[in-house]
Protein backbone atom coordinates (compact mmCIF):
# COMPACT_ATOMS: atom_id res chain seq x y z
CA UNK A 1 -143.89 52.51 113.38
CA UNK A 2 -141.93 55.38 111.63
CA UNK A 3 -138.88 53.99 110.04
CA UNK A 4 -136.21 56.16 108.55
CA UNK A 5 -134.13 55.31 105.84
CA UNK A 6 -131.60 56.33 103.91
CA UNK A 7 -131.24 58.18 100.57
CA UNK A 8 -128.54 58.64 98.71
CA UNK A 9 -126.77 61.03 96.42
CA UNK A 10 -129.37 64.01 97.11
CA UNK A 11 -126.62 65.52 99.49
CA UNK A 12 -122.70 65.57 99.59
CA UNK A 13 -122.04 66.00 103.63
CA UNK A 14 -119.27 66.49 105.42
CA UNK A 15 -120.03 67.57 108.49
CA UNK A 16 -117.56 69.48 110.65
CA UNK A 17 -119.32 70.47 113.60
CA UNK A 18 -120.64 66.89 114.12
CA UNK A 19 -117.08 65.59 114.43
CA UNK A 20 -116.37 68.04 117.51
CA UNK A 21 -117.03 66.65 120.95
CA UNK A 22 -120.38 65.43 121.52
CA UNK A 23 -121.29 67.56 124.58
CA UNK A 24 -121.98 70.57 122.14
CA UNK A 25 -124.79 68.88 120.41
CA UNK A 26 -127.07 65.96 120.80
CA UNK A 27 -127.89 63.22 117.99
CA UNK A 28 -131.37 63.32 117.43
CA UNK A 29 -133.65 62.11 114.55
CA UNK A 30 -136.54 64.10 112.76
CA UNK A 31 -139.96 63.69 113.67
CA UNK A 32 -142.39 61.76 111.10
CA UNK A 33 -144.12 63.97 108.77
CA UNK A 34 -147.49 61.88 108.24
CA UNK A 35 -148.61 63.82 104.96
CA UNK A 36 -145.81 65.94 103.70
CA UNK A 37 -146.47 68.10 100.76
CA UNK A 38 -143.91 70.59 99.36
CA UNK A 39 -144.74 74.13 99.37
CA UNK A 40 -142.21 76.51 97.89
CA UNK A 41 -139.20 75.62 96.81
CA UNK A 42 -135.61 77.81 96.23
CA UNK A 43 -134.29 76.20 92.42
CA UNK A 44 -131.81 79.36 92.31
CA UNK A 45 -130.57 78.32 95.81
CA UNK A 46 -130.00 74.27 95.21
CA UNK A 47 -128.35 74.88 92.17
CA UNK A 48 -126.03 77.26 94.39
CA UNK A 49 -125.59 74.54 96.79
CA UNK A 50 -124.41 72.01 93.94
CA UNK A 51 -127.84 70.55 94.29
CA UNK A 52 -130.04 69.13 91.12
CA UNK A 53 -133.45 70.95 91.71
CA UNK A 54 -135.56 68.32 89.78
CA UNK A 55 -134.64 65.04 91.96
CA UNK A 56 -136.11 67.47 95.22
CA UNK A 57 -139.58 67.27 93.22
CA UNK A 58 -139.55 63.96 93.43
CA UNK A 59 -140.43 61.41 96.46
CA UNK A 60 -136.91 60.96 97.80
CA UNK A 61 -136.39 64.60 98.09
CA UNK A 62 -139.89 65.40 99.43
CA UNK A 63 -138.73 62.91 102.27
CA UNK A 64 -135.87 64.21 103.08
CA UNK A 65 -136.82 67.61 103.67
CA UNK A 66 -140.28 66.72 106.02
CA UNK A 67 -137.45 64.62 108.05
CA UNK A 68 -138.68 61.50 107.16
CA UNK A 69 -135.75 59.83 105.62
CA UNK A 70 -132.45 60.58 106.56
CA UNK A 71 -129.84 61.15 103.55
CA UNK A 72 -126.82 59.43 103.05
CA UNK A 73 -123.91 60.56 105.13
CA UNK A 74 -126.39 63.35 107.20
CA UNK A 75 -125.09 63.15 111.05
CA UNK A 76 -128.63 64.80 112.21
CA UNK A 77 -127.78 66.69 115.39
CA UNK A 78 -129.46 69.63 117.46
CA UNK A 79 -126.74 72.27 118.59
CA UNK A 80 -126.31 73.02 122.88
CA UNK A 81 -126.12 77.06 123.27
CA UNK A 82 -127.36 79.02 125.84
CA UNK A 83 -127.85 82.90 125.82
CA UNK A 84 -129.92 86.60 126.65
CA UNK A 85 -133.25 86.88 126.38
CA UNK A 86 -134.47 90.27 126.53
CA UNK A 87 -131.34 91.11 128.94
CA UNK A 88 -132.08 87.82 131.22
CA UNK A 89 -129.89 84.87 131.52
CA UNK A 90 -130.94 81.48 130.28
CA UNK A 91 -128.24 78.95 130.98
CA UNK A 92 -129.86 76.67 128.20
CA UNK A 93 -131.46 76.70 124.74
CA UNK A 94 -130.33 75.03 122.51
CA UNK A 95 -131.82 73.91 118.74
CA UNK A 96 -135.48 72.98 120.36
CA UNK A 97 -137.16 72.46 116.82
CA UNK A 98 -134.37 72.63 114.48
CA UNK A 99 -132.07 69.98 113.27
CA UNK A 100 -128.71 70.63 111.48
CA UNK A 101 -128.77 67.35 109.08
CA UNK A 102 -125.63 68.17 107.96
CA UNK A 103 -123.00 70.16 106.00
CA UNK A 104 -122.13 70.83 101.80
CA UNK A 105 -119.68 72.69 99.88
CA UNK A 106 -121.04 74.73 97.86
CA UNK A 107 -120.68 75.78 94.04
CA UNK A 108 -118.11 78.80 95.24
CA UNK A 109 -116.09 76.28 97.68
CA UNK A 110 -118.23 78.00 100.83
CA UNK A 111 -119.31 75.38 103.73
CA UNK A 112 -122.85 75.53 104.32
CA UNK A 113 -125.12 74.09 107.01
CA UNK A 114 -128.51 72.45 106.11
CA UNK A 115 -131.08 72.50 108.96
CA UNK A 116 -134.28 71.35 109.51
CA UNK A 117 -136.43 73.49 111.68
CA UNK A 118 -139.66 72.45 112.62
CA UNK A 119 -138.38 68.89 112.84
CA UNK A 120 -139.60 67.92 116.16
CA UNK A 121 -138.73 67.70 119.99
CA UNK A 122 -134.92 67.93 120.60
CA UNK A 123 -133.50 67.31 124.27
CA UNK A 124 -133.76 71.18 124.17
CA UNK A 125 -137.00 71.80 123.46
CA UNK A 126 -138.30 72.69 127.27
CA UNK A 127 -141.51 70.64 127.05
CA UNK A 128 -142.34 72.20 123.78
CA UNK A 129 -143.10 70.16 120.61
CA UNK A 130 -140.26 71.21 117.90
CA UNK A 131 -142.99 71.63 115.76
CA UNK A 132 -143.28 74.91 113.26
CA UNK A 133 -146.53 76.53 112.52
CA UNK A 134 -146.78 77.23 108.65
CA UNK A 135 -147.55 80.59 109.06
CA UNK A 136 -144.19 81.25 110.60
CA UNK A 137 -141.92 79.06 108.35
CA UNK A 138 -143.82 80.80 105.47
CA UNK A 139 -142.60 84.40 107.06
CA UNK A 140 -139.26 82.84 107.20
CA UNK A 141 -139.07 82.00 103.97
CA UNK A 142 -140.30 85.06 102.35
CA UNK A 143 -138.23 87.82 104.54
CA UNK A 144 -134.80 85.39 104.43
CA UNK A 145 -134.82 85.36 100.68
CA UNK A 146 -136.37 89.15 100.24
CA UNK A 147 -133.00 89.93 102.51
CA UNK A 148 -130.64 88.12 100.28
CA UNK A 149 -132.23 90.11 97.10
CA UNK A 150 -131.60 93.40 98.59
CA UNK A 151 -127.80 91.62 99.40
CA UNK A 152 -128.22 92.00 103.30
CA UNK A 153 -126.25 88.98 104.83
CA UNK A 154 -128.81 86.27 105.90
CA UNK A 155 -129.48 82.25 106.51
CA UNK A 156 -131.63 80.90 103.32
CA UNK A 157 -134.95 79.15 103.04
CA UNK A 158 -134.22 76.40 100.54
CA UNK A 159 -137.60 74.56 101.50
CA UNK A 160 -141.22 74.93 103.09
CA UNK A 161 -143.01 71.67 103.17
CA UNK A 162 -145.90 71.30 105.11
CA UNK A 163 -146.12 68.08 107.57
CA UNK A 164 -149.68 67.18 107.29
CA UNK A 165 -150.22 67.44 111.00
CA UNK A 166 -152.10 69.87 113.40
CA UNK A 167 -149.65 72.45 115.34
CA UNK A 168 -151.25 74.13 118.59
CA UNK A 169 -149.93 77.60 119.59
CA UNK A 170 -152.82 80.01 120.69
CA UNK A 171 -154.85 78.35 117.87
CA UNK A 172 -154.78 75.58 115.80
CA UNK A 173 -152.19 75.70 112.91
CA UNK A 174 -151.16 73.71 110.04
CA UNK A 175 -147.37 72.05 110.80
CA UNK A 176 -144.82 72.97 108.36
CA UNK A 177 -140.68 72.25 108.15
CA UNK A 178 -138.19 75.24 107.30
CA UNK A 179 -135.18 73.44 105.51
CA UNK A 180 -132.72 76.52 106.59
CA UNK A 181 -129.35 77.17 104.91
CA UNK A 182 -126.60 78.99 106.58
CA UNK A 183 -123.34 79.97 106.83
CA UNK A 184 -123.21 77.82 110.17
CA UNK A 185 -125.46 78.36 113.07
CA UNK A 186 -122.94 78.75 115.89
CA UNK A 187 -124.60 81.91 117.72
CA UNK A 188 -123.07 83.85 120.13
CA UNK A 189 -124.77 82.02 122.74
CA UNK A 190 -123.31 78.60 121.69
CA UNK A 191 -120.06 80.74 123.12
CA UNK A 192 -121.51 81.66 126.59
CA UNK A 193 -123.26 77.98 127.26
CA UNK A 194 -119.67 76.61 127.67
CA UNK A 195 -118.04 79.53 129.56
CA UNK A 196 -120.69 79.32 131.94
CA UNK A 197 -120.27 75.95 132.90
CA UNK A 198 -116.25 76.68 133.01
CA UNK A 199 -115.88 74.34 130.04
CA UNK A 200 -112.62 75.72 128.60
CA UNK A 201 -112.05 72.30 126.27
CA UNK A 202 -115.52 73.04 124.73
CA UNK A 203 -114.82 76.71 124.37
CA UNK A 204 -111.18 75.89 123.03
CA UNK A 205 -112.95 73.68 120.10
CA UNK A 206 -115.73 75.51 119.59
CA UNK A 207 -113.54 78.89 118.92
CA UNK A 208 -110.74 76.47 116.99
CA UNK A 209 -114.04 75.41 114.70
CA UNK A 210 -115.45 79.01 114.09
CA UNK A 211 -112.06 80.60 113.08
CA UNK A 212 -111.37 77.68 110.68
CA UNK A 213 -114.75 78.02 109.37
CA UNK A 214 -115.43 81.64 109.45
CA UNK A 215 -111.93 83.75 109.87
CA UNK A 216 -109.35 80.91 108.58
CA UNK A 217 -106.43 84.07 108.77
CA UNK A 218 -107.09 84.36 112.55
CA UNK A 219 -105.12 81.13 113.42
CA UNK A 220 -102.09 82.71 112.48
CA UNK A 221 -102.86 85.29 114.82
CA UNK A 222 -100.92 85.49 118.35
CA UNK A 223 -104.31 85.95 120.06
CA UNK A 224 -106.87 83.62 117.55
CA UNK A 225 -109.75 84.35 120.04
CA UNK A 226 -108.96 87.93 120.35
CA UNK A 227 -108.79 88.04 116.54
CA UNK A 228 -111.86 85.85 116.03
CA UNK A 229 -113.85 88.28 118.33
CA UNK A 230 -112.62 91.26 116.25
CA UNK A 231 -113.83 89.57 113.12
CA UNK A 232 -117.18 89.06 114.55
CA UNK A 233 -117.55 92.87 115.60
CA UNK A 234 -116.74 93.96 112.68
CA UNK A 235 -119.25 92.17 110.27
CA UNK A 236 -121.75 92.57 113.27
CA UNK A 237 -121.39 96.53 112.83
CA UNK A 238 -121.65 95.95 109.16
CA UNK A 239 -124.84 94.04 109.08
CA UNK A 240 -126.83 96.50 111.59
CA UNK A 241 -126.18 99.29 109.18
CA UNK A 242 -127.38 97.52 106.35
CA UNK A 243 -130.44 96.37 108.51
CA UNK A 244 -131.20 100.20 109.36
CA UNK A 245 -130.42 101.53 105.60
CA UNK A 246 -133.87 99.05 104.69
CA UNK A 247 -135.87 100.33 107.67
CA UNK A 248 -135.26 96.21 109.03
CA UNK A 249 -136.53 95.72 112.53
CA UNK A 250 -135.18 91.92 113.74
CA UNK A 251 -137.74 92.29 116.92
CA UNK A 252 -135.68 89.61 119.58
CA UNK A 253 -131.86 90.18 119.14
CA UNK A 254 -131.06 88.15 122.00
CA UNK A 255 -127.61 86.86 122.28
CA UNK A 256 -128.75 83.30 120.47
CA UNK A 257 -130.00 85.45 117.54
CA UNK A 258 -127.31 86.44 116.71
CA UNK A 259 -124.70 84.56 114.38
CA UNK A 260 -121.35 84.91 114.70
CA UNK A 261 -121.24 84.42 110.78
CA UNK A 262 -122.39 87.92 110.27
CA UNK A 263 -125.68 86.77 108.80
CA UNK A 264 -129.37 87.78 109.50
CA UNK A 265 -130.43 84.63 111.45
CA UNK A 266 -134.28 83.95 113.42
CA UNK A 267 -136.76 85.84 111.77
CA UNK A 268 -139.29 86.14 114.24
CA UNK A 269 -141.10 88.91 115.21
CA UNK A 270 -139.26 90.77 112.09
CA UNK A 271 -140.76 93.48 110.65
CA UNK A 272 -139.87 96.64 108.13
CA UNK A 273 -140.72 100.47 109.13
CA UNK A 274 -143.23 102.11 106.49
CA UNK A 275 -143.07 105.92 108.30
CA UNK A 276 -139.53 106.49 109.45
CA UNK A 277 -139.80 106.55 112.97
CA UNK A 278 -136.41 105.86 115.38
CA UNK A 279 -138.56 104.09 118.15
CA UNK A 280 -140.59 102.10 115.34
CA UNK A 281 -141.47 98.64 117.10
CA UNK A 282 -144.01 95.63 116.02
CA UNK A 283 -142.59 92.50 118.29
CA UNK A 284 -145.39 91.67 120.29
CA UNK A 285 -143.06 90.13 123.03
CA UNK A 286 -140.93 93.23 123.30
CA UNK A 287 -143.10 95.24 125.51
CA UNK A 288 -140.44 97.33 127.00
CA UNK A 289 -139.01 98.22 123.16
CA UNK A 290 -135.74 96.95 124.09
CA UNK A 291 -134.89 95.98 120.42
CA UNK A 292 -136.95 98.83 118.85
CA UNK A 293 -135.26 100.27 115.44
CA UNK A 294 -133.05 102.96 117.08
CA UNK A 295 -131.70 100.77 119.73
CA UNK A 296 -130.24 97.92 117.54
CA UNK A 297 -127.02 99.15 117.43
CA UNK A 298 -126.65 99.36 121.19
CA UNK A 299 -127.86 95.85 121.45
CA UNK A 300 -125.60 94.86 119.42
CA UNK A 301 -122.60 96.17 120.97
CA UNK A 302 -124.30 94.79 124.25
CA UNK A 303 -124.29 91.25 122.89
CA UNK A 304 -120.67 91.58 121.53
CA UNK A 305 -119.65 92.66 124.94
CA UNK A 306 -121.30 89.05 126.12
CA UNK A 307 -118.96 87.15 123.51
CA UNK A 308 -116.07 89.07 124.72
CA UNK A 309 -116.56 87.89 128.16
CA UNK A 310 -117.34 84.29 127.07
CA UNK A 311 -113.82 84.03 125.10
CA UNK A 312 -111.61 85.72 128.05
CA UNK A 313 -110.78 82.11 129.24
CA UNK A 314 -109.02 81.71 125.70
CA UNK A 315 -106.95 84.54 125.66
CA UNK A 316 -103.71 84.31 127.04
CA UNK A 317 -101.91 86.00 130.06
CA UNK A 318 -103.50 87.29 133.25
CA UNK A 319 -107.20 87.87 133.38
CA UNK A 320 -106.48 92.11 133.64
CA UNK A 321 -104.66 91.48 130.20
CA UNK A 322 -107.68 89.53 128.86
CA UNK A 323 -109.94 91.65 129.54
CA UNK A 324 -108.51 94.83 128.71
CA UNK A 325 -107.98 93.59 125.27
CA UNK A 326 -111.45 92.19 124.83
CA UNK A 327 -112.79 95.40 126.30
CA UNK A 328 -110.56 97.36 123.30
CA UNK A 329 -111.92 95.23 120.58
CA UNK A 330 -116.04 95.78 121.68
CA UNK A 331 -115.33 99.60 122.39
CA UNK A 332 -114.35 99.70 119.02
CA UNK A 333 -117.59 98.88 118.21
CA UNK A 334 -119.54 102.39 118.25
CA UNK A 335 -117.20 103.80 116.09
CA UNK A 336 -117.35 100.96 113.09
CA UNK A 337 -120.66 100.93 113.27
CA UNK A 338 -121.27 104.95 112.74
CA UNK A 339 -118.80 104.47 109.82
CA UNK A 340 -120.87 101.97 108.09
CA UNK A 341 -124.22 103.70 108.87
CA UNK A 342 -122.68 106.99 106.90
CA UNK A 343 -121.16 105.02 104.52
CA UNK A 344 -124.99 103.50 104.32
CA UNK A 345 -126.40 106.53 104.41
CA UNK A 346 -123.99 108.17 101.62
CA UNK A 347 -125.00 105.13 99.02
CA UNK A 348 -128.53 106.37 99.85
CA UNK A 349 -128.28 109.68 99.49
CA UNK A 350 -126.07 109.96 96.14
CA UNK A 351 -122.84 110.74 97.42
CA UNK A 352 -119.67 108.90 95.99
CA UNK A 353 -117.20 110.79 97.91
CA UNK A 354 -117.19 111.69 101.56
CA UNK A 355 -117.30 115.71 102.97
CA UNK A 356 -117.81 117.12 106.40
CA UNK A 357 -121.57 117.83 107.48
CA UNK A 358 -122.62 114.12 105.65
CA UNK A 359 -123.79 112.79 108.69
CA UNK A 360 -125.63 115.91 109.80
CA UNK A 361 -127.70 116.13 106.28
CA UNK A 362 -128.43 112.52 106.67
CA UNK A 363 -129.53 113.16 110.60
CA UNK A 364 -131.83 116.16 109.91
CA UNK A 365 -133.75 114.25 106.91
CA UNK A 366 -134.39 111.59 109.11
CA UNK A 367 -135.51 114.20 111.73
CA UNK A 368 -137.78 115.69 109.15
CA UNK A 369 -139.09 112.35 107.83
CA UNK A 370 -140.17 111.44 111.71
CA UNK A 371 -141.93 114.26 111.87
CA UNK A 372 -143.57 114.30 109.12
CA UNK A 373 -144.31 110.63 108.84
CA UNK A 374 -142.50 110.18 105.45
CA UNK A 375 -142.15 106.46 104.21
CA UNK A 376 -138.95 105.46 104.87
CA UNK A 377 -138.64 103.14 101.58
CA UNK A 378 -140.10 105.64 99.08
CA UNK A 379 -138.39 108.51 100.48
CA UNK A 380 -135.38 107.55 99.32
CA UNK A 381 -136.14 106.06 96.64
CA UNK A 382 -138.06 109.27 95.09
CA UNK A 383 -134.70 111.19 96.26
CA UNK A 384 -133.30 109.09 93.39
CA UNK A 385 -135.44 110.53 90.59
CA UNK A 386 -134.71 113.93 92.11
CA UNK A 387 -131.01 113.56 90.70
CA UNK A 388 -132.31 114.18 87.31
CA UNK A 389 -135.52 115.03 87.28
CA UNK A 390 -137.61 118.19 87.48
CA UNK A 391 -139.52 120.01 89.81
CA UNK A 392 -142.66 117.27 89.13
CA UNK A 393 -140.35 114.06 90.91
CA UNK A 394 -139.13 116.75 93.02
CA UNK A 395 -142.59 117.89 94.65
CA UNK A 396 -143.76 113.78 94.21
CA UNK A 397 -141.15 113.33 97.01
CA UNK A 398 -142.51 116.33 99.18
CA UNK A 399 -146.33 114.41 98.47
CA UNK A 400 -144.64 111.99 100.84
CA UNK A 401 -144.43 114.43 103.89
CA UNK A 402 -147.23 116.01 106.07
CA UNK A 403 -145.70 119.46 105.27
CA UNK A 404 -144.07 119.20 101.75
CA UNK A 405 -142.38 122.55 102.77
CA UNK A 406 -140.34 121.05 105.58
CA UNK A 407 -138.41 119.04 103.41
CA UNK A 408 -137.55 121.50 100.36
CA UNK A 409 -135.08 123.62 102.75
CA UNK A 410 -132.94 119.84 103.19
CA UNK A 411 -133.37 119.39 99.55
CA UNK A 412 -132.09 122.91 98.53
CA UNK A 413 -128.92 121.41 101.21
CA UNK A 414 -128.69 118.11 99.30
CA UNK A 415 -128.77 119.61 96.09
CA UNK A 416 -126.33 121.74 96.67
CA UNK A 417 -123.83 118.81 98.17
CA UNK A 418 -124.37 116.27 95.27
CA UNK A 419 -123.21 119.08 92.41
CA UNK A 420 -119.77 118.95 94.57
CA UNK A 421 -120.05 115.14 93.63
CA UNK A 422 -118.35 114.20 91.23
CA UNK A 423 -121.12 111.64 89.71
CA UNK A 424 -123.08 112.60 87.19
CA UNK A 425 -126.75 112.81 87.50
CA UNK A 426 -127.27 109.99 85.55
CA UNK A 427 -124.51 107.75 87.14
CA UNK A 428 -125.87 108.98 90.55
CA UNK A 429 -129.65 108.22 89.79
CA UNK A 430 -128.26 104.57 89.00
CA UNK A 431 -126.02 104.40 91.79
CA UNK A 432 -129.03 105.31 94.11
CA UNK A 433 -131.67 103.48 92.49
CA UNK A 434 -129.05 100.28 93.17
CA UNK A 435 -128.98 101.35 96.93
CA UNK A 436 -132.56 102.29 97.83
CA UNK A 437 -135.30 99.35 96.86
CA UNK A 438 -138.78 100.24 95.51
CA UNK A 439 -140.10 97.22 97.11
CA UNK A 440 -139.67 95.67 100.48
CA UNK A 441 -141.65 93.52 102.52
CA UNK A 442 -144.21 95.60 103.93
CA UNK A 443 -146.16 94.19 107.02
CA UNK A 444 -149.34 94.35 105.24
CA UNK A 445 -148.42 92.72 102.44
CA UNK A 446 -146.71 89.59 104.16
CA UNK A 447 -149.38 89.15 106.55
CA UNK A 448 -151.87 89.39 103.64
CA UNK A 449 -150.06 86.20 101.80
CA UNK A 450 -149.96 84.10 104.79
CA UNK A 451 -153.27 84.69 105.63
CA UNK A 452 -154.33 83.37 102.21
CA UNK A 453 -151.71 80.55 101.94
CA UNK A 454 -152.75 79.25 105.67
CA UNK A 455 -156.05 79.40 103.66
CA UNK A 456 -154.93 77.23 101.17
CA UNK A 457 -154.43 80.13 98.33
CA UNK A 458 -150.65 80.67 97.65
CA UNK A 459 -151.15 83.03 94.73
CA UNK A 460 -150.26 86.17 96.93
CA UNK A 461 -147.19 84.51 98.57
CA UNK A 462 -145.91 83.59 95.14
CA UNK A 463 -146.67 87.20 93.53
CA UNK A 464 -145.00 88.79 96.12
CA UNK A 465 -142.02 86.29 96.25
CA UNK A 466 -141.37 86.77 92.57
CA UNK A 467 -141.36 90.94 93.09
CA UNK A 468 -139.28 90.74 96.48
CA UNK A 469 -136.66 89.04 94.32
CA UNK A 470 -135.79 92.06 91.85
CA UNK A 471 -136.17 94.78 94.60
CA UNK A 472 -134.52 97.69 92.80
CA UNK A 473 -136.14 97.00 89.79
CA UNK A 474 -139.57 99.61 88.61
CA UNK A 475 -142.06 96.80 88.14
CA UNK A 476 -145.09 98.65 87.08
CA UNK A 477 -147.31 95.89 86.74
CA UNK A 478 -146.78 95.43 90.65
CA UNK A 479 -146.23 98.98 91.73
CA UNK A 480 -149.30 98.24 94.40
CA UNK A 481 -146.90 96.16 96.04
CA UNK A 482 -144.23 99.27 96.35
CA UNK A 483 -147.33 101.48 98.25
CA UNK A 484 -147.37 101.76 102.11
CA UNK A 485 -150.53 100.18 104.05
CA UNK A 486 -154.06 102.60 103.81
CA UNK A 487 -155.14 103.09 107.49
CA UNK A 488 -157.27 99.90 107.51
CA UNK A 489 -153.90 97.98 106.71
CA UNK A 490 -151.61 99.30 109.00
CA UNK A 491 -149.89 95.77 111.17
CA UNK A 492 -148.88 97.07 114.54
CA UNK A 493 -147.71 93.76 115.94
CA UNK A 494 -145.80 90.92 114.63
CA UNK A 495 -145.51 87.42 116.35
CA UNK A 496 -142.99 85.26 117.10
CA UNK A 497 -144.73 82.02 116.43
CA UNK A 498 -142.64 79.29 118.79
């Protein structure tokens, strides 16, 4: 029989969301791991978390993070949430092979959840097995911590530690646990699983939670909810634009993907665009393109809108009241967003200072880009050298386009706009070259160092881990890494892997 024990003094928990009222999670243990082996492991990140890196290459911490000892003071629970899926209702989710084994404080004073994911059957796993395909937790690992480089808001992979067991999906995989680290994991649809049941309590301590966790100021508000929601927009409309400045594609934004923390959470089907292309999509299960690159910003505003509705029982006066105030805060929405995509797109492009006609210059080269098939990534990045450089960098970036002419009538435009800026070309070159990577996680490349490290060889998955974590820096020795996929290479789908 598997036993679990405890360990001590790996963790410091305190664990806030395990103190609320047990109907928003259920206690649940960690499946054995019968031959754990650690795979990759985040030293920057532990020693972030306050944790000592060296006792996690030992036994005790190998055990902890296959789930099969439980550290001293963990509460292991698996979170209740409901949400959208693709537009349709599903009353319940829940954490179905993830489990939050508790909560630190971190190095800066930040609370941060530690999670398990892959861990094994939860009372909301729907006849499924909680179990994680490598391949997947591997993907995981690599995008999260490739986001946090290029300093895009996201959960962290700490851990990837393989189980020793069999995992069947379509095929046969190895098993593998994800220890997750994030900011919490209270989703929008953790929100809508209590209104729809009518359970106002629930709501009332679930919202009390977030706002002391997330938006402490909002208590004193005279509307918390109201002021939590507006909170939540906000960073939401944020983190889109800085998913569309990368050419990031999240591929299943449903309502419980999306944190109310503001951070890049449930990398699935993710995937980033090589040729810019508006209606770029790769998520196999999205067949109608409902979360294609274009449309992410409408989704989002669609899923705020659900969180709105979800928090009208906590806002006070009558319901008319309530909801013309929530209805303010998501219209508001379209227009945050638009100002953080220019402000996005003016880091990109050079420009320190605002004028009228930026968002038109940055509209048409994205026009000319589509259709011409210009790499999104290197694009912009070669618009960097142009700041300085001659007419060589100048016609390398026009190499890029199907008709190098199309794009020297934009340039002459941009040109002309960035000696009105006040930078110089040398402080703009830096400033761009800080906004607009050289390398990214291209499909190709990813799937190529899974492929090997399902296969046993983890040299690609390291080499491209170690160059994903200085993205704006040149690199030459890896500038292979930088190049979009030949024909042969091109990935047109990516999988979701539950």
């Amino acid at each position: 029989m598997h036993t679990i024990t405890s360990s001590d003094g790996l963790f410091t928990f305190d664990n806030s969301y395990a103190r609320l009222p047990e109907r928003l999670f259920a206690r649940v243990l960690p499946a054995p791991a019968p031959a754990p082996r650690l795979l990759q492991f985040n030293r920057p990140l532990a020693e972030e978390l306050g944790l000592d890196p060296d006792r996690f290459m030992q036994r005790e911490g190998l055990d902890i993070l296959s789930g099969n000892h439980i550290a001293s003071g963990s509460d292991p629970i698996a979170m209740a949430y409901a949400g959208h899926q693709f537009g349709g209702w599903v009353p319940q989710l829940g954490d179905g092979r993830a489990i939050l084994i508790g909560e630190v404080i971190d190095r800066q004073g930040r609370r941060r959840d530690i999670q398990l994911k892959g861990a094994g059957r939860t009372p909301f796993s729907r006849m499924g097995d909680g179990k994680a395909p490598l391949g997947p937790v591997l993907r995981e690992f690599i995008v999260s911590e490739a986001m946090a480089s290029l300093g895009i808001p996201t959960t962290r992979s700490l851990a990837a530690v393989a189980t020793g067991e069999r995992v069947v999906r379509e095929m046969v995989h190895a098993g593998a646990v994800l220890t997750r680290v994030a900011a919490s994991h209270v989703r929008i649809g953790t929100f809508q699983f209590f209104y729809a049941r009518k359970d106002t309590e629930a709501l009332q301590a679930l919202a009390d939670h977030a706002i002391a966790r997330h938006d402490p100021d909002a208590a004193a508000s005279d509307t918390p909810a109201l002021a939590l929601l507006e909170r939540v927009i906000a960073r939401q409309a944020d983190l889109i634009a800085r998913w569309m400045g990368v050419g990031f594609i999240h591929g299943v934004m449903n309502t419980d993907n999306m944190a109310i923390s503001g951070e890049t959470i449930d990398y699935g089907p993710c995937a980033f665009m090589d040729a810019y292309r508006e209606a770029e999509l790769f998520s196999s299960i999205d067949v109608g393109g409902r979360y294609a690159y274009g449309n992410q910003p409408l989704i989002a505003h669609w899923n705020l809108a659900q969180l709105a509705q979800a928090l009208l029982p906590l806002l006070p006066g009558p319901v008319e009241a309530a909801v013309e105030a929530a209805q303010a805060a998501v219209d508001r929405f379209s227009q945050m967003f638009q100002e953080a995509w220019l402000a996005e797109m003016r880091r990109k492009l050079g420009l320190s200072r605002a004028a009228e006609g930026d968002a038109e210059l940055a509209a048409t080269l994205l026009t000319i880009m589509e259709a011409n098939g210009a790499d999104f990534t290197l694009t912009f990045r070669g618009l960097a050298e142009c700041a300085v450089a001659d007419s060589e960098t100048t016609s390398q970036v026009g190499d890029l386009f199907k008709e190098p002419a199309s794009v020297a009538a934009w340039a002459d435009r941009w040109t002309a706009r960035i000696a009105d800026d006040p930078l110089s070309p040398a402080e703009r070159r830096t400033a761009m070259r800080a906004a607009n990577p050289l390398f990214i996680p291209r499909n190709h490349r990813v799937e190529e160092a899974l492929v090997a490290a399902e296969e046993g060889d983890f040299c690609p998955f390291e080499r491209l881990r170690r160059v994903l974590a200085r993205p704006f820096d040149d690199q030459p020795e890896e500038v292979e890494l930088a190049r979009p996929p030949q024909a042969g290479e091109v990935v047109t789908q990516t999988f979701c892997g539950t």
